[in-house]
Protein backbone atom coordinates (compact mmCIF):
# COMPACT_ATOMS: atom_id res chain seq x y z
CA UNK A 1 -3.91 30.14 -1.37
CA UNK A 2 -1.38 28.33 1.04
CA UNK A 3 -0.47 30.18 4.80
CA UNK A 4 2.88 30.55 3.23
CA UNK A 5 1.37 32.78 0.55
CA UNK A 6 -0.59 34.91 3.14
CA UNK A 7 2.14 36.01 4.40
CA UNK A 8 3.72 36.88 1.76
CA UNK A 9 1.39 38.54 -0.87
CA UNK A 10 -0.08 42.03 -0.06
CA UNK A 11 -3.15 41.80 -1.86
CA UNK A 12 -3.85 38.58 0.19
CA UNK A 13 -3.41 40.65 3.55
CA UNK A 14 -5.69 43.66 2.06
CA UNK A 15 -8.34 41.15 1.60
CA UNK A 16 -8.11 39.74 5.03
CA UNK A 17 -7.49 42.97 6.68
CA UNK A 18 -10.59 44.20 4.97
CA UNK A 19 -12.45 40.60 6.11
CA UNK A 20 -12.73 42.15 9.49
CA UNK A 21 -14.42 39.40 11.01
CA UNK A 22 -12.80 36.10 9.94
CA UNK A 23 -9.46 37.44 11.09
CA UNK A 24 -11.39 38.32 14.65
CA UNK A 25 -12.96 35.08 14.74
CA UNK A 26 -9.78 32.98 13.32
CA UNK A 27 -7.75 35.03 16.05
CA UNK A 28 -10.55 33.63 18.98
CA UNK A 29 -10.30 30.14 17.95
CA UNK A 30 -6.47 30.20 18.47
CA UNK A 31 -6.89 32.28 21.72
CA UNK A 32 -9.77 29.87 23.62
CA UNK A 33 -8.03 26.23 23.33
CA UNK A 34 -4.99 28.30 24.57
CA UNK A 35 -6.58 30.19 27.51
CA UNK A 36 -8.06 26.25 28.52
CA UNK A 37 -4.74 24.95 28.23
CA UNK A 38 -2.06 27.43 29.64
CA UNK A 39 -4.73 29.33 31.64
CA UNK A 40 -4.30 33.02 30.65
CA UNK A 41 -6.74 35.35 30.31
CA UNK A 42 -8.88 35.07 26.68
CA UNK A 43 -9.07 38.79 26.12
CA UNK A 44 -5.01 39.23 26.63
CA UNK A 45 -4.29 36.36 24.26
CA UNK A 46 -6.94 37.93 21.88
CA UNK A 47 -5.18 41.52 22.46
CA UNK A 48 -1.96 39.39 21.86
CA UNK A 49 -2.49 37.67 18.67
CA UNK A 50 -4.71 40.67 17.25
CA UNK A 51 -1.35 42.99 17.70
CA UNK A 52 0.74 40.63 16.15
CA UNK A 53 -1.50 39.97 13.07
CA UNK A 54 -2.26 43.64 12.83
CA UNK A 55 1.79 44.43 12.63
CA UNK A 56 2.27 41.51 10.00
CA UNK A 57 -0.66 42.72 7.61
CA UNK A 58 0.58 46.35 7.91
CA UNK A 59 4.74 45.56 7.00
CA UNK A 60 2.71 43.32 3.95
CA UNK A 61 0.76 45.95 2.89
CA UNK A 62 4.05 48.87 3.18
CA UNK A 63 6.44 46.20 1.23
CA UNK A 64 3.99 46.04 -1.45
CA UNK A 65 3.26 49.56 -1.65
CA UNK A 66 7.21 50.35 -1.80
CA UNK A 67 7.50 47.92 -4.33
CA UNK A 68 9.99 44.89 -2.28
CA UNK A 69 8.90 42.18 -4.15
CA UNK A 70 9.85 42.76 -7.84
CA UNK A 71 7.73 40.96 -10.50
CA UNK A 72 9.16 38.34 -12.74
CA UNK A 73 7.80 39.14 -15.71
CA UNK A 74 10.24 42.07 -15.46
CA UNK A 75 13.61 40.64 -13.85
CA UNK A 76 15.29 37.27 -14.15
CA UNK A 77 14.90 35.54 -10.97
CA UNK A 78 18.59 34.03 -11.00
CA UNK A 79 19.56 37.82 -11.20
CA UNK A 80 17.30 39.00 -8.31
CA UNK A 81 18.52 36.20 -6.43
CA UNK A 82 22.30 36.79 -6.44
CA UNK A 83 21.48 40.61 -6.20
CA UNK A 84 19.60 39.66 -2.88
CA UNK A 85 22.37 37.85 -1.21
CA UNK A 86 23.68 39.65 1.67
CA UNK A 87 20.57 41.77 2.33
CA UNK A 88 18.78 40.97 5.56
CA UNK A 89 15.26 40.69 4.85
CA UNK A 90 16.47 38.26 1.35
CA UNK A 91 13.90 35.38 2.46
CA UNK A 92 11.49 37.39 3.43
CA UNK A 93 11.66 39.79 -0.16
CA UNK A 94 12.22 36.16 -2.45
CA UNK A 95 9.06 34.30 -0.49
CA UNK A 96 6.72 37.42 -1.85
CA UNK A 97 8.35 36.97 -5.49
CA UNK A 98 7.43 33.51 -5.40
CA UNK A 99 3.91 33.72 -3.35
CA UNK A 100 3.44 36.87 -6.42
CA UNK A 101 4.48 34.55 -9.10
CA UNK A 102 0.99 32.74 -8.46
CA UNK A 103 -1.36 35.45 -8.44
CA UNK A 104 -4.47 34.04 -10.60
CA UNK A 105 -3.36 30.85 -10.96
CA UNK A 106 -5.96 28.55 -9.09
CA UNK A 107 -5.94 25.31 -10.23
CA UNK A 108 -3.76 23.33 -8.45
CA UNK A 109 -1.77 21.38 -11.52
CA UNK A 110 -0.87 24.89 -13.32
CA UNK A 111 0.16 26.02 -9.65
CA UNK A 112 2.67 23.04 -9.40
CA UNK A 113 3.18 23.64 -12.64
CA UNK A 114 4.54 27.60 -11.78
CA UNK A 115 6.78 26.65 -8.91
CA UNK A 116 8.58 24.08 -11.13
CA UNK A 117 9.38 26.86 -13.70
CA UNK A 118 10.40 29.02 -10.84
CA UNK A 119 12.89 26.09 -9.95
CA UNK A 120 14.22 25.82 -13.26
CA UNK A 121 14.92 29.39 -13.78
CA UNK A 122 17.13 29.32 -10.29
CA UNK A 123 20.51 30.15 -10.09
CA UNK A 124 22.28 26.16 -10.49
CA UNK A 125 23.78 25.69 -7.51
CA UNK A 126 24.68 27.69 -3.95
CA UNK A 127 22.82 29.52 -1.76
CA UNK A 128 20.86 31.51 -4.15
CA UNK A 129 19.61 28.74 -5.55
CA UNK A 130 18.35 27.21 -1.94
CA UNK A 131 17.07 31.08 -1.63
CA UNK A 132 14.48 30.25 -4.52
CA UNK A 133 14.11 26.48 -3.21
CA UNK A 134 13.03 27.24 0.35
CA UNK A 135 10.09 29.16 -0.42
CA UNK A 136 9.43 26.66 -2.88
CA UNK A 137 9.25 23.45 -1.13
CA UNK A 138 7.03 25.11 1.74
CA UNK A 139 4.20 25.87 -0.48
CA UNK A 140 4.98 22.83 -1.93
CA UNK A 141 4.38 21.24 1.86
CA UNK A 142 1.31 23.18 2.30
CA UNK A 143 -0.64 22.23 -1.34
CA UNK A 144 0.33 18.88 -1.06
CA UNK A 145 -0.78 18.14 2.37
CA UNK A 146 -3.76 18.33 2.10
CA UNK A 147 -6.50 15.89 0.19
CA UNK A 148 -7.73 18.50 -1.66
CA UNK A 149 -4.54 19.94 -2.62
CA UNK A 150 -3.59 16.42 -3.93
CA UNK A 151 -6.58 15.77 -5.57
CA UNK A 152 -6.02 18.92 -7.92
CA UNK A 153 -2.96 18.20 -8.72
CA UNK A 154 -3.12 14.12 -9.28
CA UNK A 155 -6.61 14.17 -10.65
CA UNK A 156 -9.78 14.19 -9.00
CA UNK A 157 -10.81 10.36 -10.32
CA UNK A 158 -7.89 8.75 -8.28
CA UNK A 159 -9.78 7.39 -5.00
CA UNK A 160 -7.88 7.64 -1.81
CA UNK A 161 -5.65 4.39 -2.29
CA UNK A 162 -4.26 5.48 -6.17
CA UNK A 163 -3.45 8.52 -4.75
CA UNK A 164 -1.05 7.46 -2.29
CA UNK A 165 0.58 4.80 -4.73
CA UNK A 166 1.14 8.14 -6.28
CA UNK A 167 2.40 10.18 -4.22
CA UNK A 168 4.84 7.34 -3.28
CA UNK A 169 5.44 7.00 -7.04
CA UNK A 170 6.45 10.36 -6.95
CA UNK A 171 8.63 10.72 -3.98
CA UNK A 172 10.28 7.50 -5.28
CA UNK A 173 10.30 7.63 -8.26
CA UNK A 174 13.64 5.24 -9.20
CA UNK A 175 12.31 2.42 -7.01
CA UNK A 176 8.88 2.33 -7.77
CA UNK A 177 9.75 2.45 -11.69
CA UNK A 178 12.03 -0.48 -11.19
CA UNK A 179 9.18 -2.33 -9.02
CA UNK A 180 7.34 -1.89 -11.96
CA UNK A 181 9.28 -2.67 -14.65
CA UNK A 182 10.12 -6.40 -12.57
CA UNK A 183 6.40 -6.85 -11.91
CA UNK A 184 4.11 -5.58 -14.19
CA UNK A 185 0.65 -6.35 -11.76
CA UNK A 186 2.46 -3.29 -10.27
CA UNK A 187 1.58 -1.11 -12.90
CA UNK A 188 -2.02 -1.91 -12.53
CA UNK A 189 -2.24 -0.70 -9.30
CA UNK A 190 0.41 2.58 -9.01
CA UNK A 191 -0.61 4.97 -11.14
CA UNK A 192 1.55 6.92 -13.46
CA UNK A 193 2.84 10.41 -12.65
CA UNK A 194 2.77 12.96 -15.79
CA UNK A 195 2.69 16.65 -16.25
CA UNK A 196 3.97 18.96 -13.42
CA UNK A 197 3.79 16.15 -10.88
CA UNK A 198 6.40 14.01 -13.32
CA UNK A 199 8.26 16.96 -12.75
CA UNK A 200 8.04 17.44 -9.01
CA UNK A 201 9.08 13.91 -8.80
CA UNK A 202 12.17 14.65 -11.11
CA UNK A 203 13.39 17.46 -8.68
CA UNK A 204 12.37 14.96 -5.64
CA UNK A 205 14.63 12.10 -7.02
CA UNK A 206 17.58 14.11 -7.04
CA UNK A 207 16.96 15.22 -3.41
CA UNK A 208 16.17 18.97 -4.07
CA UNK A 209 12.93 18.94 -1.66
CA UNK A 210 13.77 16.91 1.35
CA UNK A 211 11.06 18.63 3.64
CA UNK A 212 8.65 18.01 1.02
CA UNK A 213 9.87 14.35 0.74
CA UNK A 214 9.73 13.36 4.23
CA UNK A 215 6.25 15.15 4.42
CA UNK A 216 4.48 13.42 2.13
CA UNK A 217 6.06 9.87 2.93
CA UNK A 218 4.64 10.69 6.40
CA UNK A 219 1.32 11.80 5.17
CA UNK A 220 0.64 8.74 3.55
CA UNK A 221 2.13 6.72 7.28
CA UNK A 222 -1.11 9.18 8.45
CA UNK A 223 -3.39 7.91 5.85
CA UNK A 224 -2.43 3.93 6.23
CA UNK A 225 -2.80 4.33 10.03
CA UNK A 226 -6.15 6.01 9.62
CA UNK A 227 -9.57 3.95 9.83
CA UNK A 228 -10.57 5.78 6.71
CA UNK A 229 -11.18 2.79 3.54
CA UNK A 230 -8.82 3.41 1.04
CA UNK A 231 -10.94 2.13 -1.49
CA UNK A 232 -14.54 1.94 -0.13
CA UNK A 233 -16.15 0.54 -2.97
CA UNK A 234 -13.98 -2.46 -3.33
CA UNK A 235 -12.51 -4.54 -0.71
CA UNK A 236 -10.49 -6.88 -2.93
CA UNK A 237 -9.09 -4.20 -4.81
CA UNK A 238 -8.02 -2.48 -1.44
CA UNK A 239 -6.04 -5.07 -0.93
CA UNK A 240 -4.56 -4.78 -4.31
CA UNK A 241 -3.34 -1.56 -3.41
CA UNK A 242 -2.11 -1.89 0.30
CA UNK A 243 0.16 -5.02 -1.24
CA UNK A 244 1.26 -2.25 -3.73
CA UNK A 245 1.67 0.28 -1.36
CA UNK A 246 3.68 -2.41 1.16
CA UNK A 247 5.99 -3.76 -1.58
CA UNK A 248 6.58 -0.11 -2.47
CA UNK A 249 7.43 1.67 0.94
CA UNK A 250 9.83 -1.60 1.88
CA UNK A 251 11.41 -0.81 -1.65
CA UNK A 252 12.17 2.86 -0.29
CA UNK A 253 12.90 2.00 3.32
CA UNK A 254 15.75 3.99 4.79
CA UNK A 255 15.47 6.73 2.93
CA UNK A 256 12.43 7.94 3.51
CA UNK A 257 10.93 6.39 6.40
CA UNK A 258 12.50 3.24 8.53
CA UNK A 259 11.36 -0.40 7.87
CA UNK A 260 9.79 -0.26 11.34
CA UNK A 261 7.76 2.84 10.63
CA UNK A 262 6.62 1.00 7.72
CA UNK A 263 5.72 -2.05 9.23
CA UNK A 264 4.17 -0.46 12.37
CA UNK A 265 1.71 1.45 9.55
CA UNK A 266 0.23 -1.78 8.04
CA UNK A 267 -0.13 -3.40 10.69
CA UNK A 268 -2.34 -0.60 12.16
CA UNK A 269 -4.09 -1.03 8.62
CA UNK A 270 -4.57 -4.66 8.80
CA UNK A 271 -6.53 -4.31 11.79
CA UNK A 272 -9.42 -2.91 9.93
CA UNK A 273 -9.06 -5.59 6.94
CA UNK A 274 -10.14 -8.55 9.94
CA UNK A 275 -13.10 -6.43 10.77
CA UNK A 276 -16.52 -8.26 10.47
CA UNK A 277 -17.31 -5.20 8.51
CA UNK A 278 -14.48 -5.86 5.78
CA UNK A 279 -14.78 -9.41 5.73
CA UNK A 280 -17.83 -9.33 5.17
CA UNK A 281 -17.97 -6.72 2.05
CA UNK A 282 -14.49 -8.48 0.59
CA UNK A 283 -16.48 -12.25 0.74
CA UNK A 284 -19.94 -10.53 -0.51
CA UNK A 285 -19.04 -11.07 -4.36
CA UNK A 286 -18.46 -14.83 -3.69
CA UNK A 287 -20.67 -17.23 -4.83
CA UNK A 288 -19.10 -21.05 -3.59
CA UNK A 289 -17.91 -21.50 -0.17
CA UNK A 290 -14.65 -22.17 -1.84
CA UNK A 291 -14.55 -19.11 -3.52
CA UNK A 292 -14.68 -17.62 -0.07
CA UNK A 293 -11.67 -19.93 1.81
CA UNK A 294 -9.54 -18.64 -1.60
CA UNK A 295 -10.54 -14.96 -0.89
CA UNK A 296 -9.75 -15.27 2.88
CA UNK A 297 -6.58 -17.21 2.14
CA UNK A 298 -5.57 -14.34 0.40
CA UNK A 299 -6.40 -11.86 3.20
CA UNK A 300 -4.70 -14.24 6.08
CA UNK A 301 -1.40 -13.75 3.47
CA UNK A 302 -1.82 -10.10 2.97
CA UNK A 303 -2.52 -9.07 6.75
CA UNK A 304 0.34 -8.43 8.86
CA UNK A 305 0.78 -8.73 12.87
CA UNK A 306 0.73 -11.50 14.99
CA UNK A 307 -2.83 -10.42 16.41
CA UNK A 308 -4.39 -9.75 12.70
CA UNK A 309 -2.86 -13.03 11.37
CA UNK A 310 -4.26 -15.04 14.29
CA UNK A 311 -7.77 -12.86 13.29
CA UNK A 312 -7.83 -13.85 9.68
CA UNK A 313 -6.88 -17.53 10.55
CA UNK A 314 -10.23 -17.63 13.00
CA UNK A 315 -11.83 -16.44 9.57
CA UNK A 316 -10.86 -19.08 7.49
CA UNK A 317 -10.49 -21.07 10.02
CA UNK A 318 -14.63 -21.02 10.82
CA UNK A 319 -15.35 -21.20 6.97
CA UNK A 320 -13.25 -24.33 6.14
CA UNK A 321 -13.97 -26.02 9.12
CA UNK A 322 -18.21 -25.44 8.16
CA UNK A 323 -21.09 -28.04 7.24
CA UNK A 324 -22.02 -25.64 4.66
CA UNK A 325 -17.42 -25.95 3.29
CA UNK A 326 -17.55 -29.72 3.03
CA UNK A 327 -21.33 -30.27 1.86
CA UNK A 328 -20.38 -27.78 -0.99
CA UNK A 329 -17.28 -29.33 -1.56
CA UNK A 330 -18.50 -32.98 -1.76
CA UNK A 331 -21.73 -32.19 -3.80
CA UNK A 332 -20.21 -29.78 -6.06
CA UNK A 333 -21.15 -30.48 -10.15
CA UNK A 334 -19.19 -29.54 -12.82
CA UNK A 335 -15.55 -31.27 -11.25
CA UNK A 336 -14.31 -34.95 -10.74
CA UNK A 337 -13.41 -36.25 -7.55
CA UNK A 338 -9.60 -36.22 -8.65
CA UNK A 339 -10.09 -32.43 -9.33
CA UNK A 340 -11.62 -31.14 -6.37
CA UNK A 341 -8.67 -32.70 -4.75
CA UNK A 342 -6.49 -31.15 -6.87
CA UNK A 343 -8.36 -27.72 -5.81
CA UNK A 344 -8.28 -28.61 -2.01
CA UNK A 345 -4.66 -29.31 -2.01
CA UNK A 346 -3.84 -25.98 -3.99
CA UNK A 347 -5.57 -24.44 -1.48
CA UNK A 348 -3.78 -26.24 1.74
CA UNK A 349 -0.59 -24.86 -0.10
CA UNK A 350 -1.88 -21.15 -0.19
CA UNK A 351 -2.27 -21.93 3.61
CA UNK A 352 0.72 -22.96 4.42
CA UNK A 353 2.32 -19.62 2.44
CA UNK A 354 0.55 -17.57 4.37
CA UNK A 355 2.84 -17.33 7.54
CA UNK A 356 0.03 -18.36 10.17
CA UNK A 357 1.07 -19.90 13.33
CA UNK A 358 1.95 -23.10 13.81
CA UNK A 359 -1.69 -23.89 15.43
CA UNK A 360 -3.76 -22.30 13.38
CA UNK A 361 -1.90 -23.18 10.24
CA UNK A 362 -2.19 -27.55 11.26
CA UNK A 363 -6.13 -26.27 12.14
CA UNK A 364 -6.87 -24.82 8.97
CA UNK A 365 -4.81 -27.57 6.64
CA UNK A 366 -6.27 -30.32 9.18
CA UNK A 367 -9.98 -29.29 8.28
CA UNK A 368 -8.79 -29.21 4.66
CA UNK A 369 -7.34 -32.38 4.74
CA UNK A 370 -10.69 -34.21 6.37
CA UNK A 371 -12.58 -32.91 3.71
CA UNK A 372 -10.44 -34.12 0.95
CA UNK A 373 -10.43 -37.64 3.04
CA UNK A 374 -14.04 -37.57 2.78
CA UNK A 375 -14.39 -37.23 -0.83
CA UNK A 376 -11.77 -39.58 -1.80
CA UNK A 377 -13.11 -42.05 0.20
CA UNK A 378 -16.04 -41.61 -1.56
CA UNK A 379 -14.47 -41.85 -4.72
CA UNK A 380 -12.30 -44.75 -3.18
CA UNK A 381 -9.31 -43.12 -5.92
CA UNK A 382 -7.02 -44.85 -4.33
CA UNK A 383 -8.72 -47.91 -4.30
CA UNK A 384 -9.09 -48.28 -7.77
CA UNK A 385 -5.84 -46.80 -8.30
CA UNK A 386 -4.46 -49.68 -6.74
CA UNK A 387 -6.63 -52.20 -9.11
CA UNK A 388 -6.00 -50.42 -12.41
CA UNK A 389 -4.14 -52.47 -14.92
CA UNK A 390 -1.62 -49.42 -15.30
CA UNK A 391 2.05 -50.34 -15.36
CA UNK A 392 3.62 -49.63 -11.52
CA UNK A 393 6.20 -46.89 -12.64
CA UNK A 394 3.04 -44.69 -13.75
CA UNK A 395 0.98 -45.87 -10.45
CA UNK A 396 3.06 -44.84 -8.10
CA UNK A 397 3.61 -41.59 -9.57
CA UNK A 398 0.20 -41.61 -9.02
CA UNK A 399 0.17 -42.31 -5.79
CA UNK A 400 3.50 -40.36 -4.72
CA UNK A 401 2.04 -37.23 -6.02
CA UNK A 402 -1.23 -37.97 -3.52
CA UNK A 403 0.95 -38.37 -0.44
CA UNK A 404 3.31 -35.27 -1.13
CA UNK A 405 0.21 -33.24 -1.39
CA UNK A 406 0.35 -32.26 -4.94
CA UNK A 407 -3.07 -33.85 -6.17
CA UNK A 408 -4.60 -34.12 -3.03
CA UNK A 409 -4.48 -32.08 0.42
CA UNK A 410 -2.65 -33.71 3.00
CA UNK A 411 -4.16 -35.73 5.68
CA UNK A 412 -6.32 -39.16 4.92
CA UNK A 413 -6.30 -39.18 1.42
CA UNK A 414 -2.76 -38.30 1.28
CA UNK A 415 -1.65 -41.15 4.37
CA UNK A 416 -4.04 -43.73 2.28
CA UNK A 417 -2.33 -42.74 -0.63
CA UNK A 418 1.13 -42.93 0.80
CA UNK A 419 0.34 -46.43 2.37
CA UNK A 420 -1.14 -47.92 -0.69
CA UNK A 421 2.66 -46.48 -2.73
CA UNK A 422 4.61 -48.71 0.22
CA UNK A 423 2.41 -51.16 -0.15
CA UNK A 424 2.89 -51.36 -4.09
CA UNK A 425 6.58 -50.92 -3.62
CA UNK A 426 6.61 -54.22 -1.67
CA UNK A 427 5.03 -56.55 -4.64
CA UNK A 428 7.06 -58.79 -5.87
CA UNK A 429 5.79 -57.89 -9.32
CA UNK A 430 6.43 -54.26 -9.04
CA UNK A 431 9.82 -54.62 -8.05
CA UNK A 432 10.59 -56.54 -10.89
CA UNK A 433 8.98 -54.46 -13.20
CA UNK A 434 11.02 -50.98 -12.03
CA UNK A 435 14.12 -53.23 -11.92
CA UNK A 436 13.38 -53.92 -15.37
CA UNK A 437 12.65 -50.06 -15.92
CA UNK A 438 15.25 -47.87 -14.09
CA UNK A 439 14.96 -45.44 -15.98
CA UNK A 440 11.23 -45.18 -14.86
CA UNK A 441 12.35 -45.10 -10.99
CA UNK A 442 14.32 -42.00 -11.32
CA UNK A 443 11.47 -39.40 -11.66
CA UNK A 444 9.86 -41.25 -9.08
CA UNK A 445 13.41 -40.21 -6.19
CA UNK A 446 11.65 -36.84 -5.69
CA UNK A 447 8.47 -37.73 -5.17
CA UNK A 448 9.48 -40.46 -2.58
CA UNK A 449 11.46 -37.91 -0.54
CA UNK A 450 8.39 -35.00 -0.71
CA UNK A 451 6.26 -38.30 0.11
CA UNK A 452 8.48 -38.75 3.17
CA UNK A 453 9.55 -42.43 1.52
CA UNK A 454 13.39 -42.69 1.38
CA UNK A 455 14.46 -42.83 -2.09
């Protein structure tokens, strides 16, 4: 049972009348960190607080006994509502008709389930109908807010991460559906809403539960600010979810919390994803160093903050910049030269995505670059690019492709690359053949200018 409903159902306030002790010792935990604070005396504030709970339980236990709070299965609660309009004690008479509506319901989901009937069987519009809503939406506040509350009512297999997507799924319900609907890796990670929490989110949607709204978009501001792991099991996966849980909030930001709020939140989280602790359990399933540069590529993208990008860049940073990153690189089986330039330069790209700063971005792509130097040199691609007996049109888009870093990381192999195109632009025998050939020379424009070659 909720506060809310303690103070509002008689047989609750027998029982904890009758408790004796737990209301003395639940009175003495209030009155201590009080006394400390404000410096009165224990014993008045436990004289106090005992008088006060004493005059509450006994008014409970007299309105049940005169019969104020009339039972539903015997009036319409529309009817009771308009009948209790003008009478001064109204929200204190409808809060025990709804706190009595869930006597012996305990499971959370048939709870939820209760209050929503409650709603729909309230007068449509005016102030008896926010009568039967107020009482509502604060049990509503107190179920939901806590994680056990939640986890009755969305399901006891979500872990701590699926639960927020949805919660924020059901607070915002219209923007996380379209989110979904545009991006369907979205619907992997937010989990659907059904039964009586389909139908909170209904009545949320339409702004009947503001309270209850901004309450739960703040809980899960608590939970993202928290050091608690949102999924502990699975550090790639948490990120999963706190890039569904970003793209999700901004979606709803300035309605139910501000785009700062929202940003301030994750980048609190994102200091514990650049933890040696996290790193460390998100790399574990690797098994290539390159495996790991991809994995903490992804992280530097997904972290926010100046301080946690410039964190995850030192990460990457130390692992592409390693013995152990180019020996793996240069010995690996299984792939050409040609591809594991191909790899390296898709990777320098994901780098340069990733919104580092300007000196730890040219770091990272510099040690990139190096490597793939190395191992074309090796290879000496270019080299025998240069000798092939391949027309020049189909050379130099080749080449071209090198320099601009599409098939190779930029650096060495890409300047040796774009030195060895000028220099087959100046033979005599390739001009003549792409004069012959303009039609080959067009598709070539485009890869001159991401080259840096005029075209």
């Amino acid at each position: 049972a909720t506060a809310f409903e303690l103070l509002h159902r008689p047989d609750l306030a027998e029982r904890l009348d009758a408790s004796g002790v737990e209301l003395q010792h639940a009175i003495q935990k209030i009155a201590v960190p009080e006394s400390q604070a404000d410096g009165k005396p224990v014993h008045d504030l436990v004289r106090h607080y005992r008088k006060l709970a004493d005059a509450t339980i006994e008014r409970l236990v007299m309105a049940g006994r005169k019969n104020r709070f009339p039972s539903l299965e015997h009036h319409d609660l529309a009817d009771l509502a308009h009948r209790l309009q003008g009478q001064t004690e109204r929200a204190f008479i409808m809060g025990g008709v709804v706190a009595s509506a869930l006597i012996g319901l305990k499971d959370g989901r048939a709870r939820l389930d209760r209050l929503m009937d409650l709603v729909d069987r309230a007068p449509p519009e005016g102030p008896s109908r926010a009568m039967v809503l107020v009482p509502v939406e604060q049990i509503l506040c107190e179920m939901l807010g806590s994680r056990g509350g939640l986890a009755d009512i969305l399901g006891p297999s979500l872990d701590q991460g699926a639960a927020m997507a949805a919660v924020v799924r059901m607070v915002a319900p219209r923007e996380v559906g379209l989110l979904v609907r545009q991006d369907p890796r979205m619907a992997m990670q937010v989990p659907a809403v059904e039964g009586p929490a389909a139908r909170l989110g209904a009545r949320i949607e339409i702004a009947e539960f503001p309270l209850l709204s901004a309450a739960l978009a703040r809980m899960v501001l608590r939970e993202l600010m928290s050091p608690r792991r949102l999924r502990p099991n699975d550090a790639a996966s948490e990120i999963d979810i706190l890039r569904a849980l970003a793209t999700s909030l901004t979606a709803t930001a300035g309605r139910l919390l501000t785009l700062e709020e929202v940003q301030t939140a994750f980048n609190e989280r994102s200091k514990a994803l650049v933890t040696a602790d996290f790193v460390a359990a998100y790399v574990k399933t690797c098994s290539t160093v390159l495996c790991e540069a991809e994995a903490l590529t992804r992280l530097c993208e997904n972290v926010t903050g100046v301080a946690n990008k410039r964190s995850a860049a030192r990460w990457l940073s130390a692992c592409v910049g390693s013995l152990r990153f180019e020996t793996e690189m240069r010995q690996a089986g299984g792939q050409t030269a040609a591809q594991k330039l191909g790899v390296l330069a898709t990777l320098q790209r994901a780098v340069r995505a990733c919104g580092l700063s300007d000196k730890d971005e040219g770091d990272i792509t510099a040690a990139v670059g190096k490597v793939g130097g190395t191992i074309e040199s090796e290879a000496r691609i270019v080299a025998l690019l240069a000798r092939s007996p391949a027309p020049p049109a189909q050379k130099l888009a080749v080449l071209l492709r090198m320099a601009a870093g599409e098939t190779a990381p930029l650096g060495p192999a890409a300047d040796r690359a774009k030195a060895e195109a000028i220099k087959l632009f100046r033979a005599p025998e390739a001009r003549a053949a792409l004069a012959a050939q303009p039609e080959a020379l067009a598709p070539l424009k485009t890869l001159m200018k991401a080259a840096g070659l005029a075209a």
